[in-house]
C-alpha atoms as a PDB file:
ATOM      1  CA  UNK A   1     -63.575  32.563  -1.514  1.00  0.00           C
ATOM      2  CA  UNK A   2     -59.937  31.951  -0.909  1.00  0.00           C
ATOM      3  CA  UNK A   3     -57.687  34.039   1.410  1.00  0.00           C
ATOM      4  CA  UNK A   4     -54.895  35.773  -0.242  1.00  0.00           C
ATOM      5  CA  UNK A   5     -52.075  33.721   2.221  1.00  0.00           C
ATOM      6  CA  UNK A   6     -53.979  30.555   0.308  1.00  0.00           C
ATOM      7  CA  UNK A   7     -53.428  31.993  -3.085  1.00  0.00           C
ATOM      8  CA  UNK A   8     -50.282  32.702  -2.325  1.00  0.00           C
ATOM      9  CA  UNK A   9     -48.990  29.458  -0.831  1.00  0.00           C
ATOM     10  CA  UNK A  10     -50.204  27.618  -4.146  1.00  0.00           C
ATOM     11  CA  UNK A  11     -48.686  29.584  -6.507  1.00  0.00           C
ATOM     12  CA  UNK A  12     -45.673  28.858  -4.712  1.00  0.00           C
ATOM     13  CA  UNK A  13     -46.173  25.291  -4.388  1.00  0.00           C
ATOM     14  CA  UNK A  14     -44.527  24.168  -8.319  1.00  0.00           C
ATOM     15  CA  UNK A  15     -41.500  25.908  -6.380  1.00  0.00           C
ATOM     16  CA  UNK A  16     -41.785  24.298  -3.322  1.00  0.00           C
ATOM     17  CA  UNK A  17     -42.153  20.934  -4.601  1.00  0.00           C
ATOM     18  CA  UNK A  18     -38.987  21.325  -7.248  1.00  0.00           C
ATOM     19  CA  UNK A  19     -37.111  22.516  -3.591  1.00  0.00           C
ATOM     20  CA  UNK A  20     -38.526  19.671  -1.696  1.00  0.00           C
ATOM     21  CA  UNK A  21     -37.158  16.700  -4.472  1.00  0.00           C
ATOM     22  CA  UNK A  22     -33.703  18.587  -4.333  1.00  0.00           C
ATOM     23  CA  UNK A  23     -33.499  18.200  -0.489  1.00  0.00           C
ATOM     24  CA  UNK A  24     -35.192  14.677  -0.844  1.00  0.00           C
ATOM     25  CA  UNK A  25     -32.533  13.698  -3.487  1.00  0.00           C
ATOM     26  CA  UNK A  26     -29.494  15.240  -1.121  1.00  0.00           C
ATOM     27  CA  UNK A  27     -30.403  13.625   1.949  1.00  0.00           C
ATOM     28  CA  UNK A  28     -31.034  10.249   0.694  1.00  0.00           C
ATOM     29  CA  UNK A  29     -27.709  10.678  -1.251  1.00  0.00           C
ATOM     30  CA  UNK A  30     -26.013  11.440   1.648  1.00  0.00           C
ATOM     31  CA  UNK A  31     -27.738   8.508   3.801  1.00  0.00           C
ATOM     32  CA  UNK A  32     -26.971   6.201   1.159  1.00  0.00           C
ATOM     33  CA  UNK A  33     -23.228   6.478   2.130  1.00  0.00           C
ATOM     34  CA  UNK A  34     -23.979   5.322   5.742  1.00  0.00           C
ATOM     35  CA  UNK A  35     -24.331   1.721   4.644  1.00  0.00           C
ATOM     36  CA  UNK A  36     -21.214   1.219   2.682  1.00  0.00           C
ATOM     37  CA  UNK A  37     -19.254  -0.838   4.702  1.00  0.00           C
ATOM     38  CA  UNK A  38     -22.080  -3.544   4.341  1.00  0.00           C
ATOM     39  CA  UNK A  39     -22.762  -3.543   0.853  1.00  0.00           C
ATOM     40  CA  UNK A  40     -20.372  -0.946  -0.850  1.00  0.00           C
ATOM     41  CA  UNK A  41     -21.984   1.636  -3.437  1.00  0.00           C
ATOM     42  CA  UNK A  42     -22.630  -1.035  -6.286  1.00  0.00           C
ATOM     43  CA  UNK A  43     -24.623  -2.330  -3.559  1.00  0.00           C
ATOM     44  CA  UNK A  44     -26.685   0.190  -2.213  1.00  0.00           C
ATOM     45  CA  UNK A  45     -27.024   1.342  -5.823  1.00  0.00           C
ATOM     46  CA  UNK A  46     -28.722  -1.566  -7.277  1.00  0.00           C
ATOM     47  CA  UNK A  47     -30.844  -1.390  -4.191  1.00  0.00           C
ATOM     48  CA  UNK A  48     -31.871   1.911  -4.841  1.00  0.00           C
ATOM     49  CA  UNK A  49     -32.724   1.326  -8.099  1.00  0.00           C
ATOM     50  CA  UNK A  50     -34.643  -1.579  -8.006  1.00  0.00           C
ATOM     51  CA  UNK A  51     -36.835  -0.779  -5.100  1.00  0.00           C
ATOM     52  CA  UNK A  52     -37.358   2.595  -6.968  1.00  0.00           C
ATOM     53  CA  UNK A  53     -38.484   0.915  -9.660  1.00  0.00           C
ATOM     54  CA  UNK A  54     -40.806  -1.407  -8.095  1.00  0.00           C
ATOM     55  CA  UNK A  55     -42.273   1.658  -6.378  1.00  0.00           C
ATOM     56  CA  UNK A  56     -43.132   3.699  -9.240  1.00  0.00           C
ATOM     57  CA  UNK A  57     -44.118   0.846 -10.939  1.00  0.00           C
ATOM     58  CA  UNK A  58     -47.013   0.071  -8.563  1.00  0.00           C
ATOM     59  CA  UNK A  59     -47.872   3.435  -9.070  1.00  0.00           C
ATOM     60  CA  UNK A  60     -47.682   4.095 -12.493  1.00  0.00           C
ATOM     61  CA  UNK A  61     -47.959   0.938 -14.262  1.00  0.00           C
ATOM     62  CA  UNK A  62     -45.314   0.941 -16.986  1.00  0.00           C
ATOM     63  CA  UNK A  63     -46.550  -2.130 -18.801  1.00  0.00           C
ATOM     64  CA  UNK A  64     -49.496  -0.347 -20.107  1.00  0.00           C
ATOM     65  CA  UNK A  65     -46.814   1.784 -22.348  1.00  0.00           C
ATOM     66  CA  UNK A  66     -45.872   0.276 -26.010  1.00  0.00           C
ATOM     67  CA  UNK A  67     -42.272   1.780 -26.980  1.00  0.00           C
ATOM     68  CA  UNK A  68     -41.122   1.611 -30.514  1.00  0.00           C
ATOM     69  CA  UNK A  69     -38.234   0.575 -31.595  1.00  0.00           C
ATOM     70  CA  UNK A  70     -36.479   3.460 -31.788  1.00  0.00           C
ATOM     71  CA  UNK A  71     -37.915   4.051 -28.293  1.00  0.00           C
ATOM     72  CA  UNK A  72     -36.620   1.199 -26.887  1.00  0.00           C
ATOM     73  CA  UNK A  73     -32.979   1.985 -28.083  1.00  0.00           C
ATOM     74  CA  UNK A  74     -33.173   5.303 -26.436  1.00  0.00           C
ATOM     75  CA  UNK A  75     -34.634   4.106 -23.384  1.00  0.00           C
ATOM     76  CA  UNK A  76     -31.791   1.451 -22.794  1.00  0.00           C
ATOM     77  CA  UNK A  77     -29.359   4.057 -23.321  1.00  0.00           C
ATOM     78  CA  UNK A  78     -30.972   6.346 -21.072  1.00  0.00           C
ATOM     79  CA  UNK A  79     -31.463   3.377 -18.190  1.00  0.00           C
ATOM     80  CA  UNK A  80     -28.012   2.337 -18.489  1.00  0.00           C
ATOM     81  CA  UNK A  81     -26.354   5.891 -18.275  1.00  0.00           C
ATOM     82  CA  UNK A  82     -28.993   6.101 -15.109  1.00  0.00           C
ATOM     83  CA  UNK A  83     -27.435   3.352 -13.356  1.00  0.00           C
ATOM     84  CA  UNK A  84     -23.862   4.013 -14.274  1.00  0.00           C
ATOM     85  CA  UNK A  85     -24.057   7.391 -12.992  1.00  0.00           C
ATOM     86  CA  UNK A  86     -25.414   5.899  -9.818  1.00  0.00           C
ATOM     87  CA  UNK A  87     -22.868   3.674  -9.376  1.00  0.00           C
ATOM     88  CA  UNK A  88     -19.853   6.284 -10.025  1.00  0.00           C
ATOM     89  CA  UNK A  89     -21.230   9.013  -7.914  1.00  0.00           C
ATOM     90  CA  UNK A  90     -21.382   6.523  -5.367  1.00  0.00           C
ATOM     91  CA  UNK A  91     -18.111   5.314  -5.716  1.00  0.00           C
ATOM     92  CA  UNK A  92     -16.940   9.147  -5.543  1.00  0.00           C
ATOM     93  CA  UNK A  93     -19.021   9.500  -2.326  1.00  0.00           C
ATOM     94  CA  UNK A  94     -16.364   6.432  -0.696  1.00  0.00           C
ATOM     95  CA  UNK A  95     -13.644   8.969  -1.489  1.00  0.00           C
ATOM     96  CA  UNK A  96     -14.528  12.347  -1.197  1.00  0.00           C
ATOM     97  CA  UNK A  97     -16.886  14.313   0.701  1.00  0.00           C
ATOM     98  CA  UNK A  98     -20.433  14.345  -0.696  1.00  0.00           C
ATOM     99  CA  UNK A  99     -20.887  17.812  -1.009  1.00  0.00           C
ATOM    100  CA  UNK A 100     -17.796  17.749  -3.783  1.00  0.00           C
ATOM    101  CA  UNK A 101     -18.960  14.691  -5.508  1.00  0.00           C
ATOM    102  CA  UNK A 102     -22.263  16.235  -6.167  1.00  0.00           C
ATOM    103  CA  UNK A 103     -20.654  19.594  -6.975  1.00  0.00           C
ATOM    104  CA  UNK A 104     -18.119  18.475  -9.937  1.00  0.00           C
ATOM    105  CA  UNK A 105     -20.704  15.762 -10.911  1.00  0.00           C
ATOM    106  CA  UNK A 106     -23.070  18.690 -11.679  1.00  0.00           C
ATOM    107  CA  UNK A 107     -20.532  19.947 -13.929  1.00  0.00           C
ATOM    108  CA  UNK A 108     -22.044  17.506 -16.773  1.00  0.00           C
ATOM    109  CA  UNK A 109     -25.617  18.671 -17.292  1.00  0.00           C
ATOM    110  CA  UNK A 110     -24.212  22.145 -17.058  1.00  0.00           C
ATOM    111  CA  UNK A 111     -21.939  21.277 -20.047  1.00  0.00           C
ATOM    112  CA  UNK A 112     -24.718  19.874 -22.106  1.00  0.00           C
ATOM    113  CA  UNK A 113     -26.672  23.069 -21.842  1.00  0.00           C
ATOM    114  CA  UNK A 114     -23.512  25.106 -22.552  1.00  0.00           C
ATOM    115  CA  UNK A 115     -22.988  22.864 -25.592  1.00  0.00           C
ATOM    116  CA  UNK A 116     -26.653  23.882 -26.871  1.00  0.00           C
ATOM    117  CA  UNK A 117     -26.853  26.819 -26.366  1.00  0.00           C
ATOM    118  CA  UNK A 118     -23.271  28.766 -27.571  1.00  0.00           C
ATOM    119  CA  UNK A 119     -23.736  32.345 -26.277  1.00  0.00           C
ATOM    120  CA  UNK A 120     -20.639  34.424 -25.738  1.00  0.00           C
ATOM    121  CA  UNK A 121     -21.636  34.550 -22.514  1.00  0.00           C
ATOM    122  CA  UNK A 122     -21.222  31.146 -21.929  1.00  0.00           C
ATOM    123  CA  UNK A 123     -17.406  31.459 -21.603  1.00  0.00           C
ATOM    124  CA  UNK A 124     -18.279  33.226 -18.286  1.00  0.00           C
ATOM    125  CA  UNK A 125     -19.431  30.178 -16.716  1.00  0.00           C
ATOM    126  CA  UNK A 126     -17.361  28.209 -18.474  1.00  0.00           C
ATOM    127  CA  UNK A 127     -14.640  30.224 -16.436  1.00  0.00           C
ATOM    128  CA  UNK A 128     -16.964  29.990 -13.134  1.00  0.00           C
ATOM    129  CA  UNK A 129     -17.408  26.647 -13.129  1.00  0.00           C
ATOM    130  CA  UNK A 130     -13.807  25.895 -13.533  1.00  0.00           C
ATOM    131  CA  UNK A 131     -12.907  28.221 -11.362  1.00  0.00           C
ATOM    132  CA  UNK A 132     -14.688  26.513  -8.503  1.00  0.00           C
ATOM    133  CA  UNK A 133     -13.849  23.322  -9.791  1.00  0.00           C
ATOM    134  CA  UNK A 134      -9.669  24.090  -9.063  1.00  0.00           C
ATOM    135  CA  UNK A 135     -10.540  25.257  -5.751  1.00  0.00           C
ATOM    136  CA  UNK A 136     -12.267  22.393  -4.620  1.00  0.00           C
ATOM    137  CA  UNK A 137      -8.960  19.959  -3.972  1.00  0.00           C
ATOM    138  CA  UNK A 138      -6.819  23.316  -2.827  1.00  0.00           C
ATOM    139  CA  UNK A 139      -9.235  23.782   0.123  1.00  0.00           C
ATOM    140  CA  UNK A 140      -8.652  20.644   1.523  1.00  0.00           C
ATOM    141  CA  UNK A 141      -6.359  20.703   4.506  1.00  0.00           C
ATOM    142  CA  UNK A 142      -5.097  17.023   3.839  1.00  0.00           C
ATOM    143  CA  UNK A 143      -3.482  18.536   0.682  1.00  0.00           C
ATOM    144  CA  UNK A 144      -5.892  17.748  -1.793  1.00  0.00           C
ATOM    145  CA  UNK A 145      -9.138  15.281  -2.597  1.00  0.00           C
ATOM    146  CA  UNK A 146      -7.743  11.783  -3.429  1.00  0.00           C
ATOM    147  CA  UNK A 147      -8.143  11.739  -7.791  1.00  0.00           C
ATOM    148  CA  UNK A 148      -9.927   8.631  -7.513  1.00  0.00           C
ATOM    149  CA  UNK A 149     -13.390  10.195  -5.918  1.00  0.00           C
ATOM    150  CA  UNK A 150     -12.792  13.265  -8.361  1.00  0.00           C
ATOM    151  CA  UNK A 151     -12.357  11.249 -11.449  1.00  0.00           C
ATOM    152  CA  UNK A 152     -15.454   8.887 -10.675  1.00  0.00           C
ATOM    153  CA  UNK A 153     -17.444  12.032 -10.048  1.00  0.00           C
ATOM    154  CA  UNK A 154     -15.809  13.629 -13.445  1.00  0.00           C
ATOM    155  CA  UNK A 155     -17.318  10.298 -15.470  1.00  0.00           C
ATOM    156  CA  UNK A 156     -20.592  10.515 -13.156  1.00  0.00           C
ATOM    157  CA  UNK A 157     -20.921  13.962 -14.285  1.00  0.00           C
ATOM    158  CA  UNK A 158     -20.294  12.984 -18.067  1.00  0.00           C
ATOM    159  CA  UNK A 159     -22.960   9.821 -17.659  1.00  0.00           C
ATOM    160  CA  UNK A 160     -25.432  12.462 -16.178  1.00  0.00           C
ATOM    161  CA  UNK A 161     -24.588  14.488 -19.363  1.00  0.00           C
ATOM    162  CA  UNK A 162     -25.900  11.627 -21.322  1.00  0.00           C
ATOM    163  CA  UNK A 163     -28.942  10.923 -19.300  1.00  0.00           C
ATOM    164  CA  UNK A 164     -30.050  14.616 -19.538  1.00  0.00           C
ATOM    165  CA  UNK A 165     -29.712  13.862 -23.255  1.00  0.00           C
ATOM    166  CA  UNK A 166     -31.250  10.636 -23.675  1.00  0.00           C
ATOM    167  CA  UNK A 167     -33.606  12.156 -21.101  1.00  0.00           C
ATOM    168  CA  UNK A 168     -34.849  14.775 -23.538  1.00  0.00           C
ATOM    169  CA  UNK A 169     -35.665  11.386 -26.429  1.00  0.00           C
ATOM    170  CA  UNK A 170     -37.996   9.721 -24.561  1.00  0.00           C
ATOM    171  CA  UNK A 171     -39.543  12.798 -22.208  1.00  0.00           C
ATOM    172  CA  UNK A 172     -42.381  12.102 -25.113  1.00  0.00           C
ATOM    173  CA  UNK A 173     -42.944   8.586 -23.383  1.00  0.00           C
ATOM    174  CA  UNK A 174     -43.499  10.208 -19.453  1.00  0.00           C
ATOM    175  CA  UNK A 175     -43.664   8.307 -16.526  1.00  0.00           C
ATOM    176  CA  UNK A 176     -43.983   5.271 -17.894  1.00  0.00           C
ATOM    177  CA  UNK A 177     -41.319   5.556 -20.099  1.00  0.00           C
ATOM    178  CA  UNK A 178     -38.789   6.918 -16.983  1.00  0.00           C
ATOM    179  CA  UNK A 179     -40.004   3.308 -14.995  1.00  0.00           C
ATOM    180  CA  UNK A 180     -38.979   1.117 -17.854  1.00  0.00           C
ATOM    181  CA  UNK A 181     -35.689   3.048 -18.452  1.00  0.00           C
ATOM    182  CA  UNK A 182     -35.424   2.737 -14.671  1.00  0.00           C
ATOM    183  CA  UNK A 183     -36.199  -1.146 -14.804  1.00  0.00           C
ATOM    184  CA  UNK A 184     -33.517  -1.323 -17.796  1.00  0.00           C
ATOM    185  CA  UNK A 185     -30.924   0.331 -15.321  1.00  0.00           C
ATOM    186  CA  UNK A 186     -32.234  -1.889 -12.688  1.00  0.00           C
ATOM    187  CA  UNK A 187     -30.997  -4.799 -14.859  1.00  0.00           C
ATOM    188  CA  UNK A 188     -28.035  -3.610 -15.178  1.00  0.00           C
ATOM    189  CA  UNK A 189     -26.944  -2.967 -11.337  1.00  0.00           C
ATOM    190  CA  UNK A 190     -28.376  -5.910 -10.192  1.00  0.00           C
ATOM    191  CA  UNK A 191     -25.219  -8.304 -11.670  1.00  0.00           C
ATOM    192  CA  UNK A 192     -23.218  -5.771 -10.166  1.00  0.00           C
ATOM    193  CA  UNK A 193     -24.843  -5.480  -6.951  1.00  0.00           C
ATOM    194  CA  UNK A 194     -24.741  -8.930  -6.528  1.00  0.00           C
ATOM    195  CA  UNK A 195     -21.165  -9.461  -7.493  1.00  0.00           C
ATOM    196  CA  UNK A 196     -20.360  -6.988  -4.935  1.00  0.00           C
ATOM    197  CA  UNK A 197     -22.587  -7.705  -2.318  1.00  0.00           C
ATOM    198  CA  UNK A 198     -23.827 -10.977  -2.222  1.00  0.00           C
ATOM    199  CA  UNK A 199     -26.458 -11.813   0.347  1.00  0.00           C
ATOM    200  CA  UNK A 200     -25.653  -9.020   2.790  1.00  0.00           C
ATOM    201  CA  UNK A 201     -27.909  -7.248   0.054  1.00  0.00           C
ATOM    202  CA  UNK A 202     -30.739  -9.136   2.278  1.00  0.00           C
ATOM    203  CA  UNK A 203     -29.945  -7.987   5.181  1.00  0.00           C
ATOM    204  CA  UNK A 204     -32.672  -6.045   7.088  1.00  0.00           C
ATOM    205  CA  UNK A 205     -30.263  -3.042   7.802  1.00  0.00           C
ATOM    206  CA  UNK A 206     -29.315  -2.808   3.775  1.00  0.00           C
ATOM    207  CA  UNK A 207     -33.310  -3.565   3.353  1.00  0.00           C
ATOM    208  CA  UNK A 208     -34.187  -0.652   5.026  1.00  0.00           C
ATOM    209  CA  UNK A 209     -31.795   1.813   3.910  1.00  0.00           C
ATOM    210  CA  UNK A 210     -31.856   1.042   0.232  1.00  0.00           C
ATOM    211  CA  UNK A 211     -35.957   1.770   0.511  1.00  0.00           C
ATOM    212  CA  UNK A 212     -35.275   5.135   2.196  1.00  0.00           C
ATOM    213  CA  UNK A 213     -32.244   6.032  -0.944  1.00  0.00           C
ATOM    214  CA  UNK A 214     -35.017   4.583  -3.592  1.00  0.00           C
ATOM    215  CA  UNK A 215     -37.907   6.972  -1.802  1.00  0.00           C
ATOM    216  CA  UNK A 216     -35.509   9.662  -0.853  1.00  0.00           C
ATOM    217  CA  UNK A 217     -33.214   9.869  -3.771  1.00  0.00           C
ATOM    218  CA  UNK A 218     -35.541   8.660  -6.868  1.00  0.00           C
ATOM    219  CA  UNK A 219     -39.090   7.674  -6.218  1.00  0.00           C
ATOM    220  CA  UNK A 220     -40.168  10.914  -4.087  1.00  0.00           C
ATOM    221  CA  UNK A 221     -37.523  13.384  -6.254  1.00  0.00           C
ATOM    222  CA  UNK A 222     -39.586  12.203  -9.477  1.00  0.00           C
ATOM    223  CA  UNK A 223     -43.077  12.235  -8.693  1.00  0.00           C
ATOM    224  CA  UNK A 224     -42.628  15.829  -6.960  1.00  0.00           C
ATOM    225  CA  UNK A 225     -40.025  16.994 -10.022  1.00  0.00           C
ATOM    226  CA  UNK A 226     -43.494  15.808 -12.350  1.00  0.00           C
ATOM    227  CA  UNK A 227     -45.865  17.794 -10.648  1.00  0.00           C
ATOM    228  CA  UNK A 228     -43.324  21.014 -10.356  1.00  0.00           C
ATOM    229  CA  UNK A 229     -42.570  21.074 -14.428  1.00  0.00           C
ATOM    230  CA  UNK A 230     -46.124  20.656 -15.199  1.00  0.00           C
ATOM    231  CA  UNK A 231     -46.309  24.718 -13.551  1.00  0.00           C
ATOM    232  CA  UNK A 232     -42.396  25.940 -13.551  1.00  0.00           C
ATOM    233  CA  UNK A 233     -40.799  26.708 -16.710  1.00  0.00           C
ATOM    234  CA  UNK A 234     -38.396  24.618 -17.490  1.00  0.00           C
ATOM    235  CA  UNK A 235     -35.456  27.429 -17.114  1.00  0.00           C
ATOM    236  CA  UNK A 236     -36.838  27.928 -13.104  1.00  0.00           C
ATOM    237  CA  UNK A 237     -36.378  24.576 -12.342  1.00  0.00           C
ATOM    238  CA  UNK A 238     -32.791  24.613 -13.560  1.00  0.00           C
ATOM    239  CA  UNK A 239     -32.499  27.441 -11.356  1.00  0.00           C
ATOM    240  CA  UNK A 240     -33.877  25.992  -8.366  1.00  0.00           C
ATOM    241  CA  UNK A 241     -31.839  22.831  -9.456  1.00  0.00           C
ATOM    242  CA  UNK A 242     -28.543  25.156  -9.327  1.00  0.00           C
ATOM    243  CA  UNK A 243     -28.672  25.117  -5.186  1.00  0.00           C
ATOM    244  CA  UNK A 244     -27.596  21.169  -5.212  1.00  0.00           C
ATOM    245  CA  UNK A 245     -23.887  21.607  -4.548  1.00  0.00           C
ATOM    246  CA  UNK A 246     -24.635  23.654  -1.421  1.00  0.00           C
ATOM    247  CA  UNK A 247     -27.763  21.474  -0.383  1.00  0.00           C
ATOM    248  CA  UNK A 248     -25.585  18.206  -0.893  1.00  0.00           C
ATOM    249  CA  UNK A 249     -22.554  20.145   1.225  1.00  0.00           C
ATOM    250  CA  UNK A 250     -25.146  20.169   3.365  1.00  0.00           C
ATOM    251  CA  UNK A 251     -26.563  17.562   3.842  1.00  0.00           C
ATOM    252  CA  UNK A 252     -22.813  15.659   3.902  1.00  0.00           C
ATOM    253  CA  UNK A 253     -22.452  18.168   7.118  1.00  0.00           C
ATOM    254  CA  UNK A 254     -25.917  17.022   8.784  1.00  0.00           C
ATOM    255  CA  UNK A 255     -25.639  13.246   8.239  1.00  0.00           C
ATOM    256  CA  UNK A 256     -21.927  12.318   7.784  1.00  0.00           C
ATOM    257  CA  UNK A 257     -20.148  15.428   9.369  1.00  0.00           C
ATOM    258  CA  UNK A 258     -18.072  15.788   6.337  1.00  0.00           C
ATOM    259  CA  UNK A 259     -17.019  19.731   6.952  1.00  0.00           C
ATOM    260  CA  UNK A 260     -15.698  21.233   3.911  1.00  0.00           C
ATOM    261  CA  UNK A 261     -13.128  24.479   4.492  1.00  0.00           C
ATOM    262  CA  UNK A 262     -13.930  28.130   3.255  1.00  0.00           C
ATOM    263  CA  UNK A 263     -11.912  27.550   0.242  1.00  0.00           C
ATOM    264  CA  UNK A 264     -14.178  24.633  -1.011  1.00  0.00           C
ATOM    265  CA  UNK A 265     -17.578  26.537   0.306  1.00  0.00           C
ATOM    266  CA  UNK A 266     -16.346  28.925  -2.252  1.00  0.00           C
ATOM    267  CA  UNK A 267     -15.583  26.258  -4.773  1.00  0.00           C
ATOM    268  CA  UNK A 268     -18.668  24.895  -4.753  1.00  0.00           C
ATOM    269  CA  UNK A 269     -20.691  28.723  -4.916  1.00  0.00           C
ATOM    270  CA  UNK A 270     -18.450  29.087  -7.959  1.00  0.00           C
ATOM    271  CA  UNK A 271     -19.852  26.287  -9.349  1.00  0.00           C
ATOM    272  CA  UNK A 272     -23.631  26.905  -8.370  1.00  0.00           C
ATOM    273  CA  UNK A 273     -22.975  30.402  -9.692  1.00  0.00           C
ATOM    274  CA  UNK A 274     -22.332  28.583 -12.801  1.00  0.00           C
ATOM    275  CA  UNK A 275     -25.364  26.682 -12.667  1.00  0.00           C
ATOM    276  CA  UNK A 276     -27.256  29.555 -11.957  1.00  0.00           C
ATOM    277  CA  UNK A 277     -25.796  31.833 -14.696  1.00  0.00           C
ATOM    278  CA  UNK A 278     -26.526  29.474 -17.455  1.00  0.00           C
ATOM    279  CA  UNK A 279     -30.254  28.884 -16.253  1.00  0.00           C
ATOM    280  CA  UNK A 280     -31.206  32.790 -15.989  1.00  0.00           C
ATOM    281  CA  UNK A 281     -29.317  33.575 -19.233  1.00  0.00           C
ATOM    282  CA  UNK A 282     -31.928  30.427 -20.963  1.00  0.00           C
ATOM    283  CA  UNK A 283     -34.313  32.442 -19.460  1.00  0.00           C
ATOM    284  CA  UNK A 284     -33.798  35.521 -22.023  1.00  0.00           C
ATOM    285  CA  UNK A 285     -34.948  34.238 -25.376  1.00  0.00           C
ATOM    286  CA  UNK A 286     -38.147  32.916 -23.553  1.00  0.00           C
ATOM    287  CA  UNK A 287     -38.974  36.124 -21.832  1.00  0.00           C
ATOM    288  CA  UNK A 288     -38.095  38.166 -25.088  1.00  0.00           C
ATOM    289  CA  UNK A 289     -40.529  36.502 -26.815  1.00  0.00           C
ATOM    290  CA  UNK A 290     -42.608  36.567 -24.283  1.00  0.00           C
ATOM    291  CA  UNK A 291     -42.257  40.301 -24.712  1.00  0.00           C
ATOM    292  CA  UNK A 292     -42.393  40.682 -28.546  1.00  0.00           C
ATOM    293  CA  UNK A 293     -45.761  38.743 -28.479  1.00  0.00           C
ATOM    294  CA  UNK A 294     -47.348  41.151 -25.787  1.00  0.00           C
ATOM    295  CA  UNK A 295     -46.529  43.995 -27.371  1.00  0.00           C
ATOM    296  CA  UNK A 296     -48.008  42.522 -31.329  1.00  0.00           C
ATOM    297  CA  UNK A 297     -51.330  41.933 -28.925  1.00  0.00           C
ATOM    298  CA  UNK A 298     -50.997  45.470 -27.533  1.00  0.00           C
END
């Protein structure tokens, strides 16, 4: 028989594992900056990617899966948007502290559930969210956050929008379908990569740190993010999911010492407030059904 501290731990462990790929997914995010001056973020971008996609490839085997067409349309989007939001938030992350790319980049799945969803109540996070967003550049002491790291995190944000999207066409496919839209993405970076790069992309030092962005920030993030939404509603993850601003912040702090002033602490609790408002209120037509049925069985 199990102990109760044994039941407990694995009900919590869909939670745990959702928590564990959003620190996973900070920290490599934040490690992946360290190794910009060799190969830039179009560099250590395509080297995330494509040692990602190698890795869950061995794993999962993505050849086995036979697309249709209309599959394979959608997937291309989706791969594409993948690595172009790669690639921007990057590019932000040579600008601005990490902790703000991530926080306005966040700003585009949290429109595309707004967008679905219409609720009155909406407008309050609407107002949240740019609320946090203004304060953001007015806590900086140098006087503002250079517009170049904001606006690549802006069209990060928007190409995240479009993943989440495209995301939701070929969920149907699973895995599989994630590695080839991965792979697709992969094909796209690596031109760019290149281009950028060249052959310092084969240098052990970019080796080793584009393996620990791919595990930290895609590879590890996915297979736990699998195994978490196979037991957490889908409207608990996003909750969990909310936290990234602050963990990113964070982890910026830990790895890079990027400190971020009260004003822009606050920004960025605006905007997980946000984040956090729109996943509880998805949580209400769920749980009122939840409640209707109950009570027709009672």
């Amino acid at each position: 028989m199990s102990s109760p501290s044994s039941d407990s731990l694995q009900s919590h462990r869909p939670a745990l594992a959702a928590f564990a790929s959003l620190l996973c997914s900070q920290t490599g995010a934040a490690f992946a900056k360290t190794i910009f001056p060799l190969v830039g973020p179009e560099g250590i971008a395509a080297l995330r990617v494509i040692m990602a996609t190698l890795v869950l490839g061995a794993l999962l085997r993505p050849w086995t899966l036979k697309p249709t067409r209309a599959d394979w349309g959608n997937l291309l989007v989706y791969g594409v948007m993948m690595g172009l939001m790669n690639i921007l938030v990057y590019r932000a992350f040579a600008y601005i502290p990490v902790g703000i790319a991530i926080s306005i980049e966040v700003l585009g799945p949290l429109g595309v559930s707004l967008l679905a969803s219409r609720r009155r109540l909406d407008l309050v996070w609407i107002a949240l969210a740019l609320c946090g967003l203004a304060l953001l550049p007015i806590g900086a002491l140098s006087g503002g956050l250079d517009w170049r790291g904001v606006a690549f995190a802006l069209a990060s944000g928007v190409c995240w929008g479009m993943y989440v999207m495209f995301g939701g066409r070929v969920a149907h496919l699973g895995g599989r379908g994630v590695t080839v839209g991965m792979a697709l993405g992969a094909l796209f970076l690596i031109p760019l990569g290149v281009a950028h790069a060249g052959a310092a992309l084969l240098q052990p030092s970019a080796l080793v740190v584009g393996l620990a962005a791919a595990l930290l920030s895609s590879a590890l993030p996915f297979l736990l993010d699998i195994y978490a939404l196979r037991k957490l509603p889908k409207s608990a993850f996003g909750i969990l999911m909310s936290a990234s601003p602050a963990v990113s912040a964070l982890a910026g702090l830990l790895i890079l010492g990027e400190r971020l002033q009260a004003l822009q602490w606050l920004g960025v609790l605006c905007i997980m407030g946000a984040c956090l408002g729109c996943a509880l209120a998805s949580m209400r037509p769920a749980l009122q059904h939840a409640e209707t049925v109950q009570a027709e069985r009672a």
